[in-house]
Protein backbone atom coordinates (compact mmCIF):
# COMPACT_ATOMS: atom_id res chain seq x y z
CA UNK A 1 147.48 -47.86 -135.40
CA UNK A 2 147.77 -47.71 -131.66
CA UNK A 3 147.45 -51.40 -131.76
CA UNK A 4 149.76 -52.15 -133.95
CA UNK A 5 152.29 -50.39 -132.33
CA UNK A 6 151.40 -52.21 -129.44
CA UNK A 7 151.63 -55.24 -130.89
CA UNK A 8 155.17 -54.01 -131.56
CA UNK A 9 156.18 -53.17 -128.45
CA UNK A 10 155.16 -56.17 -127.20
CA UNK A 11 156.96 -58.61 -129.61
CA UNK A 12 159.65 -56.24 -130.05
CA UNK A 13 162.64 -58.71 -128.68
CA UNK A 14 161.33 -61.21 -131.46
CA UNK A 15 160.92 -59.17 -134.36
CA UNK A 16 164.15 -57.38 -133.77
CA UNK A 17 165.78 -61.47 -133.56
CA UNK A 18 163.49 -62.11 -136.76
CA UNK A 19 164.52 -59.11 -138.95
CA UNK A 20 168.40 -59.85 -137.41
CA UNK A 21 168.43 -63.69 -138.21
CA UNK A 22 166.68 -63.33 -141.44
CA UNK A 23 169.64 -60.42 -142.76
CA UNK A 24 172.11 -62.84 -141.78
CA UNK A 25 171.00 -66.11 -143.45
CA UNK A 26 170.33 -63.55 -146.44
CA UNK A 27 173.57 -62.61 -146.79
CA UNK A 28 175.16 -65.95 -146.61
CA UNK A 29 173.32 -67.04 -149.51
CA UNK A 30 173.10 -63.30 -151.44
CA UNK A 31 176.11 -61.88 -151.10
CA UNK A 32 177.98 -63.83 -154.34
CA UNK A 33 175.13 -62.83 -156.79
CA UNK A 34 174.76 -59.02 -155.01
CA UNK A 35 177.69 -57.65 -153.05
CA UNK A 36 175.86 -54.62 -152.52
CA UNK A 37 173.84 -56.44 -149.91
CA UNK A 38 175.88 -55.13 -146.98
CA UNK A 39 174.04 -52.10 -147.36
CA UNK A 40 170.91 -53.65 -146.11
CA UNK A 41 172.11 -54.02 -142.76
CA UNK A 42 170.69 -50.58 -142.17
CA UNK A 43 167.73 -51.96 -142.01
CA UNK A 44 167.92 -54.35 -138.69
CA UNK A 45 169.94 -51.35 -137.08
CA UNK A 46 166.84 -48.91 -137.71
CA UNK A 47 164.59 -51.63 -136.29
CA UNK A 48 166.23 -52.13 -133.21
CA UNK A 49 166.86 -48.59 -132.50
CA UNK A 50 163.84 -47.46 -133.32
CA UNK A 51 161.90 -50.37 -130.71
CA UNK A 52 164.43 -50.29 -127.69
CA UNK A 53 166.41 -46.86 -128.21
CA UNK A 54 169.45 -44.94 -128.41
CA UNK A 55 171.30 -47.33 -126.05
CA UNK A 56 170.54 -50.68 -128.22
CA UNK A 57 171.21 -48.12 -131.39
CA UNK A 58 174.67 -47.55 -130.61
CA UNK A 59 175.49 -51.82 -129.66
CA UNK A 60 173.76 -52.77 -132.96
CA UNK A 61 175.61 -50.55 -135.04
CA UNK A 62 179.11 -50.79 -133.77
CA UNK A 63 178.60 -54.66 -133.65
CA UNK A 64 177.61 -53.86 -137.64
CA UNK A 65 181.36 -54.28 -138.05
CA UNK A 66 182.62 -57.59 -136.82
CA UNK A 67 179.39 -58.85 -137.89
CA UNK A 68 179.78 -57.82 -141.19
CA UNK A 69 183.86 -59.22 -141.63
CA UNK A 70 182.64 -62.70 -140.12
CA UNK A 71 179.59 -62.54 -142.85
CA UNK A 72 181.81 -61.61 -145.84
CA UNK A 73 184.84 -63.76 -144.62
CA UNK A 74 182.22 -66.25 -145.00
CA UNK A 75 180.48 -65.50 -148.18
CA UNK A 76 183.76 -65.07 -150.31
CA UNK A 77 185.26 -68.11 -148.03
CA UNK A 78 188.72 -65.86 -147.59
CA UNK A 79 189.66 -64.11 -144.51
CA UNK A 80 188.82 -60.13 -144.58
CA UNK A 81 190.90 -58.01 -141.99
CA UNK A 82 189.44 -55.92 -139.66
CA UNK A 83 191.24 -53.02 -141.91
CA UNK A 84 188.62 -53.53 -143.93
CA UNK A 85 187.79 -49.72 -145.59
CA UNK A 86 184.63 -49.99 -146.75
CA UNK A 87 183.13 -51.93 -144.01
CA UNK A 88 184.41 -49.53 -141.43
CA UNK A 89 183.37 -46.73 -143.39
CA UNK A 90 179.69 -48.17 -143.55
CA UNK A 91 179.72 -49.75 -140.13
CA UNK A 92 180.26 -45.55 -139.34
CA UNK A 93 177.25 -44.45 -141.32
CA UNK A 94 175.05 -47.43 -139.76
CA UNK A 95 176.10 -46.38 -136.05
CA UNK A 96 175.16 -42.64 -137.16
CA UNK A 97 171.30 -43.82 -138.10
CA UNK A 98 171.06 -46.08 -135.03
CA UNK A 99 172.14 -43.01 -132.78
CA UNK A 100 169.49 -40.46 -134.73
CA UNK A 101 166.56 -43.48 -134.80
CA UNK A 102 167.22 -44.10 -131.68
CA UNK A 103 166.82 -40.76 -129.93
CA UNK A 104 163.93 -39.69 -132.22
CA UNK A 105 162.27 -43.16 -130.88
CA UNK A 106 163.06 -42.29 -127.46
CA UNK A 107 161.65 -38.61 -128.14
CA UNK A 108 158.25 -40.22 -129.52
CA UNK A 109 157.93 -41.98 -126.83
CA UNK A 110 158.48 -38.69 -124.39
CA UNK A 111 155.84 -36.68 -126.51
CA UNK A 112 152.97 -39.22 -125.84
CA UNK A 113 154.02 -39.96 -122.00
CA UNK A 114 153.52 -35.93 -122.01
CA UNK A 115 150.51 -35.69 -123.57
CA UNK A 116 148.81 -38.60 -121.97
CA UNK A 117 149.95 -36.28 -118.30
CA UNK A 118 148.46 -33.16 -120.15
CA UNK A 119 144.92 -34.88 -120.98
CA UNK A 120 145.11 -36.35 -117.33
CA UNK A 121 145.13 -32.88 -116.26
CA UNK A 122 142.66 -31.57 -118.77
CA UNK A 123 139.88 -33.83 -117.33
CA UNK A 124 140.99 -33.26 -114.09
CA UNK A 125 140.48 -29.87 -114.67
CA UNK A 126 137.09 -30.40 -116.30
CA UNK A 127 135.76 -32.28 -112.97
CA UNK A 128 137.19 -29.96 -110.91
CA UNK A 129 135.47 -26.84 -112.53
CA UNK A 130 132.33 -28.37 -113.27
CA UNK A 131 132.02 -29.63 -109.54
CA UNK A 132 132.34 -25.79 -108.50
CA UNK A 133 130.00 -24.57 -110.83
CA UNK A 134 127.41 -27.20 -110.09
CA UNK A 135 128.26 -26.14 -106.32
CA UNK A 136 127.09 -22.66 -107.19
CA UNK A 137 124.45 -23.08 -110.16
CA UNK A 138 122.50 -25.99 -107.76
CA UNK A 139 122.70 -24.71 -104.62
CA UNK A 140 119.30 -24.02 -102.18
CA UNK A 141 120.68 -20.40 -101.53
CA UNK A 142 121.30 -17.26 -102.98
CA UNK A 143 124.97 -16.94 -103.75
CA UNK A 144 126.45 -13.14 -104.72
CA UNK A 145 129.48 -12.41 -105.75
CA UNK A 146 130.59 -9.18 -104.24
CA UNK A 147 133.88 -6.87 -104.43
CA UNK A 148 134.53 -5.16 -101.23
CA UNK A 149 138.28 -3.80 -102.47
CA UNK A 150 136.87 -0.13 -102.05
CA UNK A 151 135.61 -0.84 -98.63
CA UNK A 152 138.92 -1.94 -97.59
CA UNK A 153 140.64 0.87 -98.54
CA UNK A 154 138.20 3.35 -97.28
CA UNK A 155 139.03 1.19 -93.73
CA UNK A 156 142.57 1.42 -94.31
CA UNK A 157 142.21 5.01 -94.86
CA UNK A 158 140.49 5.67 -91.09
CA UNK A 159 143.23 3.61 -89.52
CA UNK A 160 145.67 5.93 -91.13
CA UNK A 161 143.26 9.06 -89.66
CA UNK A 162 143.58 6.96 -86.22
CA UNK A 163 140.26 5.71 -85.68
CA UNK A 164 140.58 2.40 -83.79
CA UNK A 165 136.99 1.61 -82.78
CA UNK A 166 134.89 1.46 -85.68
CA UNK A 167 132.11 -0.04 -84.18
CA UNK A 168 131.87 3.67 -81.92
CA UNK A 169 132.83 5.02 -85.40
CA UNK A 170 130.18 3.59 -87.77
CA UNK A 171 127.32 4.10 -84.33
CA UNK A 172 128.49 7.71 -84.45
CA UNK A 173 128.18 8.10 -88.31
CA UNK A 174 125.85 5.95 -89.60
CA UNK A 175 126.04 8.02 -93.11
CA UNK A 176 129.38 6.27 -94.16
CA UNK A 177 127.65 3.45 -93.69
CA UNK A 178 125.80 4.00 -96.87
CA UNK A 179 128.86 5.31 -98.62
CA UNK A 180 130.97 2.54 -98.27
């Protein structure tokens, strides 16, 4: 799939010309045995906002409209004014899809920059950790892992009595040596 979509990406400026040029010579030669066809121009809107965004969303379907009065004008071989109702009214609904396509392409493409940056860190993580613990599991030497948090507030607490020298202190009493 991830090639595919690749693929896509990569050709995207010609399919989108493709699927474009292909809906217009369509309609040319459609249009007198289905009218309906105008509908269809959904389809090269979705396209193009779904491979290049919300930006070429909202060009492709407001140009839906004077597109779609030169294509009719020149199906039915009479002039159709830019008054048009229906046309306008569709040429609305087509701008509405290329605007949602467009951001929800533009939000797919967010979510897998982000996860791509959150398995970077993941395995940068994993190295990281496993570098420590190799540090301590491998090395030549004893390594402890001791909490001394009591000891610092017994400390604390003979600074607070106003002992300053604890070296004279600790020669003095060498019983709260083995307390602490």
């Amino acid at each position: 799939m991830d090639r595919f979509i690749n693929w896509m990406m990569a050709n995207r400026k010609w399919i989108v010309s493709g699927v474009w040029s292909l809906y217009v010579v369509s309609y040319i030669f459609v249009y007198p045995f289905m009218e309906g066809i105008s509908v269809l121009i959904v389809i090269p809107v979705l396209l193009t906002a779904w491979l290049f965004g919300t930006r070429a969303g909202i060009i492709s379907g407001i140009l839906t409209y004077p597109l779609l009065l030169v294509l009719v004008s020149m199906a039915t071989r009479s002039f159709v004014g830019w008054y048009e109702s229906s046309i306008f009214v569709g040429t609305g609904m087509t701008l509405l899809v290329g605007v949602v396509v467009g951001r929800m392409s533009e939000m797919r493409v967010n979510v897998i920059y982000e996860l791509k940056l959150r398995k970077a860190a993941e395995k940068r993580q994993r190295l990281s950790e496993s570098r420590y613990r190799a540090l301590f599991e491998d090395a030549p030497i004893s390594l402890w892992e001791e909490d001394f948090s009591a000891v610092k507030v017994y400390i604390d607490n003979l600074k607070s009595q106003g002992i300053s020298d604890f070296e004279a202190y600790f020669h003095d009493h060498p019983e709260v040596v083995t307390d602490c």
